[in-house]
N, C-alpha and C. Protein backbone atom coordinates (compact mmCIF):
# COMPACT_ATOMS: atom_id res chain seq x y z
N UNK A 1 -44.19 -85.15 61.03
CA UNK A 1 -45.33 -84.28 60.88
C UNK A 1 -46.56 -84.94 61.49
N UNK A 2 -47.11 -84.01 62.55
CA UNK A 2 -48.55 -84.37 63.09
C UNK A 2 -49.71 -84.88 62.45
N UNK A 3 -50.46 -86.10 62.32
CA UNK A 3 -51.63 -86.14 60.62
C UNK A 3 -52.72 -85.28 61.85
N UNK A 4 -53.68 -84.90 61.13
CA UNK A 4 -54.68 -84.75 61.10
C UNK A 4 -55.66 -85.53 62.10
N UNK A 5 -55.72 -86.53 62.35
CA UNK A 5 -56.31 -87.32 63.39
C UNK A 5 -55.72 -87.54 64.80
N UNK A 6 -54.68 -87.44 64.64
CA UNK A 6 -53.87 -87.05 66.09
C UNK A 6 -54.42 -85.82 66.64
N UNK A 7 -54.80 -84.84 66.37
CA UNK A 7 -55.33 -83.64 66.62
C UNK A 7 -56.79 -84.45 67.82
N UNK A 8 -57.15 -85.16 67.53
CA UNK A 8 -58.46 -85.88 68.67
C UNK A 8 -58.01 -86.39 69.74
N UNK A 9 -56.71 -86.55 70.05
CA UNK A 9 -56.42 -87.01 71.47
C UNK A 9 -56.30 -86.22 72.26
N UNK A 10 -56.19 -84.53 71.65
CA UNK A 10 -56.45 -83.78 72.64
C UNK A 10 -57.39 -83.21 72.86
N UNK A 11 -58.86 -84.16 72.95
CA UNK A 11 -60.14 -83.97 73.06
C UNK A 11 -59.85 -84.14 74.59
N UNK A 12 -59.39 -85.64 74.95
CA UNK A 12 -59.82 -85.94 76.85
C UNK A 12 -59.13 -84.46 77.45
N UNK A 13 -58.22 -84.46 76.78
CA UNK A 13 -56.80 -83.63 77.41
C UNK A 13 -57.28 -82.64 77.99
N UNK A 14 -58.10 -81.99 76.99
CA UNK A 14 -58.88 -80.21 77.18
C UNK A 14 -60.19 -81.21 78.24
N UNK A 15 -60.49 -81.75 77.94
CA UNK A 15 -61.81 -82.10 78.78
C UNK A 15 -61.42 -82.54 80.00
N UNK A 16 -60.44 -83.46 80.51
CA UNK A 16 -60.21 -83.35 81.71
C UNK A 16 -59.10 -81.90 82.71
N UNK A 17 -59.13 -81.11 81.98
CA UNK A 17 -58.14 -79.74 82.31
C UNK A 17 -59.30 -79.19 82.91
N UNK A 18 -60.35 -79.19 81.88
CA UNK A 18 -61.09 -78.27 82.30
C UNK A 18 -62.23 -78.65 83.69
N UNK A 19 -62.09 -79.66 84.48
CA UNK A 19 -62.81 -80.02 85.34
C UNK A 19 -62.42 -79.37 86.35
N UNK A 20 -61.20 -78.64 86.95
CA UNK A 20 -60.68 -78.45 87.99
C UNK A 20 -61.34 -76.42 87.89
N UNK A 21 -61.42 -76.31 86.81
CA UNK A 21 -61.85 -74.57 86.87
C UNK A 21 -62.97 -74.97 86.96
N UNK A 22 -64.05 -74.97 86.20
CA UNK A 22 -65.39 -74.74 86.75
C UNK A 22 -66.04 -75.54 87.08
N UNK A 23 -65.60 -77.37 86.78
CA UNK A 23 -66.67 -78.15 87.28
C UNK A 23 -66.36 -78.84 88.73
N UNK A 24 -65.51 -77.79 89.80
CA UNK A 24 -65.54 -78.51 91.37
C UNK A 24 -66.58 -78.39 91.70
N UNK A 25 -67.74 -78.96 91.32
CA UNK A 25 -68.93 -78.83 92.10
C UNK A 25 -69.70 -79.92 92.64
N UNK A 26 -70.55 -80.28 93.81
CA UNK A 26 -70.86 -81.27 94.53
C UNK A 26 -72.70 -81.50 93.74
N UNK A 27 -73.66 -80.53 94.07
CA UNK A 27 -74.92 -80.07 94.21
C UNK A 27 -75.40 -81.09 93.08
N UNK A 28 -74.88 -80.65 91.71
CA UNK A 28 -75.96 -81.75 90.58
C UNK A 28 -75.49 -82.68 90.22
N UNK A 29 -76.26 -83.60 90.82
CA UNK A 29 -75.99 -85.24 90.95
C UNK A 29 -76.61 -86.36 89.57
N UNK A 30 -75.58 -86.57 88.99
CA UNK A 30 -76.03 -87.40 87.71
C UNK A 30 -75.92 -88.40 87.74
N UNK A 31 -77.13 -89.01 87.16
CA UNK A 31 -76.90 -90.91 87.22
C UNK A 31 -76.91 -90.82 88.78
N UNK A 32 -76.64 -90.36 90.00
CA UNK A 32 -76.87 -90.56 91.30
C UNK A 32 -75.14 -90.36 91.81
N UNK A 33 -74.21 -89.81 90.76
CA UNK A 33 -73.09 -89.13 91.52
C UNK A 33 -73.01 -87.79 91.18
N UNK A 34 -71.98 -87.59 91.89
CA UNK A 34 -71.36 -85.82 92.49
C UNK A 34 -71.29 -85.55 91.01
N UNK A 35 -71.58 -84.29 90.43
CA UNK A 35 -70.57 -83.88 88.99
C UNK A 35 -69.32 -84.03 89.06
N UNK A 36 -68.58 -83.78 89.90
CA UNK A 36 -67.01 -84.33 89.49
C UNK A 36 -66.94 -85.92 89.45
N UNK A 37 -67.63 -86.80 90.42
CA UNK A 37 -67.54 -87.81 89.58
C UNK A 37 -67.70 -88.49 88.49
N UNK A 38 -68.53 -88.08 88.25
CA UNK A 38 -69.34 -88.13 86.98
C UNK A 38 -68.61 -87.90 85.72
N UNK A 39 -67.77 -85.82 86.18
CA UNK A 39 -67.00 -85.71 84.82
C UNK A 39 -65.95 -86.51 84.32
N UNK A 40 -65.32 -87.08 85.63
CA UNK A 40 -64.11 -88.31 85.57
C UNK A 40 -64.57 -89.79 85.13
N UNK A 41 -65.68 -90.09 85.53
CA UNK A 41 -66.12 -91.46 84.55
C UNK A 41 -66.32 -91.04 83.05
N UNK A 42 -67.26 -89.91 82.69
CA UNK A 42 -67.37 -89.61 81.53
C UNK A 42 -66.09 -89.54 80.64
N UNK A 43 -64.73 -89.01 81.36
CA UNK A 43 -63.63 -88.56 80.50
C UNK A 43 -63.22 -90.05 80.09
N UNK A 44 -63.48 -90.66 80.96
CA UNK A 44 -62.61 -92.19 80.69
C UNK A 44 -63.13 -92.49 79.83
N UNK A 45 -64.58 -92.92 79.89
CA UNK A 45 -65.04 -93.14 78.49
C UNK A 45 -65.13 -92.70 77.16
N UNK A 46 -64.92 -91.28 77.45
CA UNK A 46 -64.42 -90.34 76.26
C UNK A 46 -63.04 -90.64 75.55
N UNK A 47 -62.26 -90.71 76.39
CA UNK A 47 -61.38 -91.55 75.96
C UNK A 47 -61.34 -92.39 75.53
N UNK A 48 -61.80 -93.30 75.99
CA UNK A 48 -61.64 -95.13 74.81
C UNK A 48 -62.15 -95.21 73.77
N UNK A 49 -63.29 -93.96 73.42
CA UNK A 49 -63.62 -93.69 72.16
C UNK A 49 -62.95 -93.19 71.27
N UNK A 50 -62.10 -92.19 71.92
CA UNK A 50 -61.20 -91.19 70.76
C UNK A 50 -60.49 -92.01 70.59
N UNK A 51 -59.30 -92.58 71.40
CA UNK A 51 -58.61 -93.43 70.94
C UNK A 51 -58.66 -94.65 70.01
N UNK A 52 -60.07 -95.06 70.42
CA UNK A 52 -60.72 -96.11 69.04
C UNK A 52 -60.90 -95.72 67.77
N UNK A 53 -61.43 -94.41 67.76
CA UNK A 53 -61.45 -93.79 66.27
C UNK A 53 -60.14 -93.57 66.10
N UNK A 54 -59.10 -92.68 67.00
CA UNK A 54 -57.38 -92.40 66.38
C UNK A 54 -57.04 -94.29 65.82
N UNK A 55 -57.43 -94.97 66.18
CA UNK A 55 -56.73 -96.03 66.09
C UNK A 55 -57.31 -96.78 64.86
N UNK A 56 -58.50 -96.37 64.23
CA UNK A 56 -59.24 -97.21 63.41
C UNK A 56 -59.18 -96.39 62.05
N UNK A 57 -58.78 -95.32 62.58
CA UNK A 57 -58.27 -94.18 60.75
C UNK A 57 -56.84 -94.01 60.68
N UNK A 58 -55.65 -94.76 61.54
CA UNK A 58 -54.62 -94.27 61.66
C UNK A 58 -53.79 -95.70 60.46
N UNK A 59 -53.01 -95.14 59.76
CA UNK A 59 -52.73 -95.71 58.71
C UNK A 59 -51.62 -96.49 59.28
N UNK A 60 -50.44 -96.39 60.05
CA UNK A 60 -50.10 -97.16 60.48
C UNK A 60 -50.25 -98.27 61.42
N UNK A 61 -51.45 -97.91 61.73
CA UNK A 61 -52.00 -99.41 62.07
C UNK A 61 -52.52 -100.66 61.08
N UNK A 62 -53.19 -100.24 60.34
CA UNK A 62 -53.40 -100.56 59.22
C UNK A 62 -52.08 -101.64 58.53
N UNK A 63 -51.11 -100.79 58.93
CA UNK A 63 -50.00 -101.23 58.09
C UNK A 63 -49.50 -102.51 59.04
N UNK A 64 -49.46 -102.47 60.23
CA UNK A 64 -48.95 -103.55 60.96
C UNK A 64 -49.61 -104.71 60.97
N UNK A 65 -51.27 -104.60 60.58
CA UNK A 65 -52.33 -105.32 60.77
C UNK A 65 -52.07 -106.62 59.79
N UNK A 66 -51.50 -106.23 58.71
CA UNK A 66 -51.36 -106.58 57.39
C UNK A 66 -50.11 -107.68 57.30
């Protein structure tokens, strides 16, 4: 059975899916890159976060730690 916090890894999942429908765009430049670059650095980092929280409430880690 799926817990409850596993449900956050498919935060990047939906967030990098969704770059290819509406965010192919060049024009608004953040931090001084393209938006698609941008959305792809952002996801990465989005990632190492979720995964830090899945990993810091997940009870079997906990358990190995020990």
């Amino acid at each position: 059975m799926m817990k409850k916090i596993y449900v956050l890894a498919f935060i990047p999942i939906l967030f990098l899916l969704g770059i290819p429908i509406w965010g192919n765009k060049v024009t608004p430049y953040i931090l001084g890159l393209p938006f698609f670059i941008f959305w792809i650095c952002f996801s990465v980092i989005l990632t190492a976060v979720t995964l830090s929280i899945i990993y810091k409430f997940d009870p079997v880690a906990k358990e190995e730690q020990e």
